[in-house]
Protein backbone atom coordinates (compact mmCIF):
# COMPACT_ATOMS: atom_id res chain seq x y z
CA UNK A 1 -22.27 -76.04 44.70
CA UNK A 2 -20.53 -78.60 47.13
CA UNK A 3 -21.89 -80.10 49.95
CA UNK A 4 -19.87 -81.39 53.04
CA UNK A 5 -20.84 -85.05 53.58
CA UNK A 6 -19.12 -84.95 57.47
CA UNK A 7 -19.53 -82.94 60.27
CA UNK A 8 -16.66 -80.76 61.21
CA UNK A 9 -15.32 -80.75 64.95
CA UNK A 10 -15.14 -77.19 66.60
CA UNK A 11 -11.54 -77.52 66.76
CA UNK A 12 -11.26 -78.16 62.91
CA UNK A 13 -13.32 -75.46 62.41
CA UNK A 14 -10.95 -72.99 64.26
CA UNK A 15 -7.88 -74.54 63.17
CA UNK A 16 -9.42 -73.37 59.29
CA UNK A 17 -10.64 -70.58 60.10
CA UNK A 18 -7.43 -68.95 61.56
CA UNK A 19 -5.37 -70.05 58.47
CA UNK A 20 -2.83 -66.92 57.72
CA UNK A 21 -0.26 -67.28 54.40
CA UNK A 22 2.60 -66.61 56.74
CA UNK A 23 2.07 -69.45 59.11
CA UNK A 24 -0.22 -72.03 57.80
CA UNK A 25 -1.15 -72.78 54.11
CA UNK A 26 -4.93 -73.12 53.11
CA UNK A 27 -6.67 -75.92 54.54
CA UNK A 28 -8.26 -78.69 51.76
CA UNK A 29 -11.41 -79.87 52.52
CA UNK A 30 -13.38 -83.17 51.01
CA UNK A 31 -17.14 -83.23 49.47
CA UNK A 32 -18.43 -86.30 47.98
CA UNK A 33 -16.73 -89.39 47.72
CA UNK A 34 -13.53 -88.14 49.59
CA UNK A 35 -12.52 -86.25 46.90
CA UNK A 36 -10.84 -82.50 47.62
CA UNK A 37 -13.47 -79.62 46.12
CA UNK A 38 -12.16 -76.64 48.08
CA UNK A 39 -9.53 -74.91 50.35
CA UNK A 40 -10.88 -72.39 53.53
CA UNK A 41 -8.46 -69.51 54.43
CA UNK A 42 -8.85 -66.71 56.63
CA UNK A 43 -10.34 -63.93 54.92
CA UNK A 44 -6.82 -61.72 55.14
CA UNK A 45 -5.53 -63.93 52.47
CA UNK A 46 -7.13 -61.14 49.87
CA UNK A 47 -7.51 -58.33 51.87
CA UNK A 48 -7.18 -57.44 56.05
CA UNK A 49 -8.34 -54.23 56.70
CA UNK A 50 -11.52 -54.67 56.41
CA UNK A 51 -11.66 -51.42 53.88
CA UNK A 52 -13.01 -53.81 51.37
CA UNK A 53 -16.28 -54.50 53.72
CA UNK A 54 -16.70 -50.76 54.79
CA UNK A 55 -16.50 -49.05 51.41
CA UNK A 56 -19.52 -52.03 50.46
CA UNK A 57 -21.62 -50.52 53.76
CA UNK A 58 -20.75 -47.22 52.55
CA UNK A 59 -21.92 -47.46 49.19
CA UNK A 60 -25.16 -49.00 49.94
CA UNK A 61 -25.88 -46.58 52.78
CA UNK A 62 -25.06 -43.70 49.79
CA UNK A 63 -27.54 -45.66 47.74
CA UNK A 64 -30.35 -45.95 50.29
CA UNK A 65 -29.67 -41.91 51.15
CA UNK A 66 -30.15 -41.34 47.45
CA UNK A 67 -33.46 -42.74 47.19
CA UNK A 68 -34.31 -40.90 50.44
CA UNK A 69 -33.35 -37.42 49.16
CA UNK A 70 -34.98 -38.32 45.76
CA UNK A 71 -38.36 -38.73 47.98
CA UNK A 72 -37.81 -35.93 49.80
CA UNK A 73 -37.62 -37.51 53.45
CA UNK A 74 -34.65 -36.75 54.26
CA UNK A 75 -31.97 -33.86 53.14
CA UNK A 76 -28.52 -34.55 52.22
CA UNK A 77 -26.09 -36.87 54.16
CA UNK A 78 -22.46 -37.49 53.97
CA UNK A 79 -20.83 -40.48 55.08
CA UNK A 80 -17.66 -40.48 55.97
CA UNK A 81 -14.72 -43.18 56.65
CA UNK A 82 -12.21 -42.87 58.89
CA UNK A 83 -8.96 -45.21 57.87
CA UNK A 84 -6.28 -45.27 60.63
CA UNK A 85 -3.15 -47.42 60.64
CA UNK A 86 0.23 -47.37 61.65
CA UNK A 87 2.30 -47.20 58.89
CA UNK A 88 3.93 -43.80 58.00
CA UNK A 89 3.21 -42.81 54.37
CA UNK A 90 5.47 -41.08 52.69
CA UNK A 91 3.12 -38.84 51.17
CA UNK A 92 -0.85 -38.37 51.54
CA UNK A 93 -2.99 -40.91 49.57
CA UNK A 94 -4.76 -39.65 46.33
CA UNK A 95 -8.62 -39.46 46.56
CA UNK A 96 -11.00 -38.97 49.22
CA UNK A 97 -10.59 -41.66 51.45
């Protein structure tokens, strides 16, 4: 783990945080001693749809429903996600979502 030795200025802070691979390269930031120990990027660098984060809620909501049935409190539940975007597929996507 690497602590920070400064403070970072609000404007830094943005300026980091709104790094995107077509515009601005990864920002390097210092730890101890002035030496580099890490780059921040915005988070679309791996993935920016945010399907990544939903299909994690869904899956622990599905998890937390399980042990609900299993315990008879509640019957069954399904979840479902709803993907929109604008780009025309040529044909429908394979699976469920």
């Amino acid at each position: 783990m690497h602590f920070v030795e400064s403070q970072l200025t609000y404007s830094a802070v943005v300026g980091l945080s709104c790094r995107s691979p077509y515009f601005q390269p990864a920002g390097e930031f210092d730890c101890q001693n002035n030496k580099p120990c890490g780059h921040i990027a915005d988070g679309g660098y791996s993935e920016n749809s945010g399907f990544s984060t939903i299909f994690q809620i869904y899956v622990n909501l599905q998890e937390q429903a399980n042990l609900l049935i299993a315990e008879g409190k509640i019957k069954l539940i399904k979840f479902n996600i709803i993907f929109i975007s604008n780009v025309i597929l040529p044909t429908a996507p394979d699976g469920e979502f």
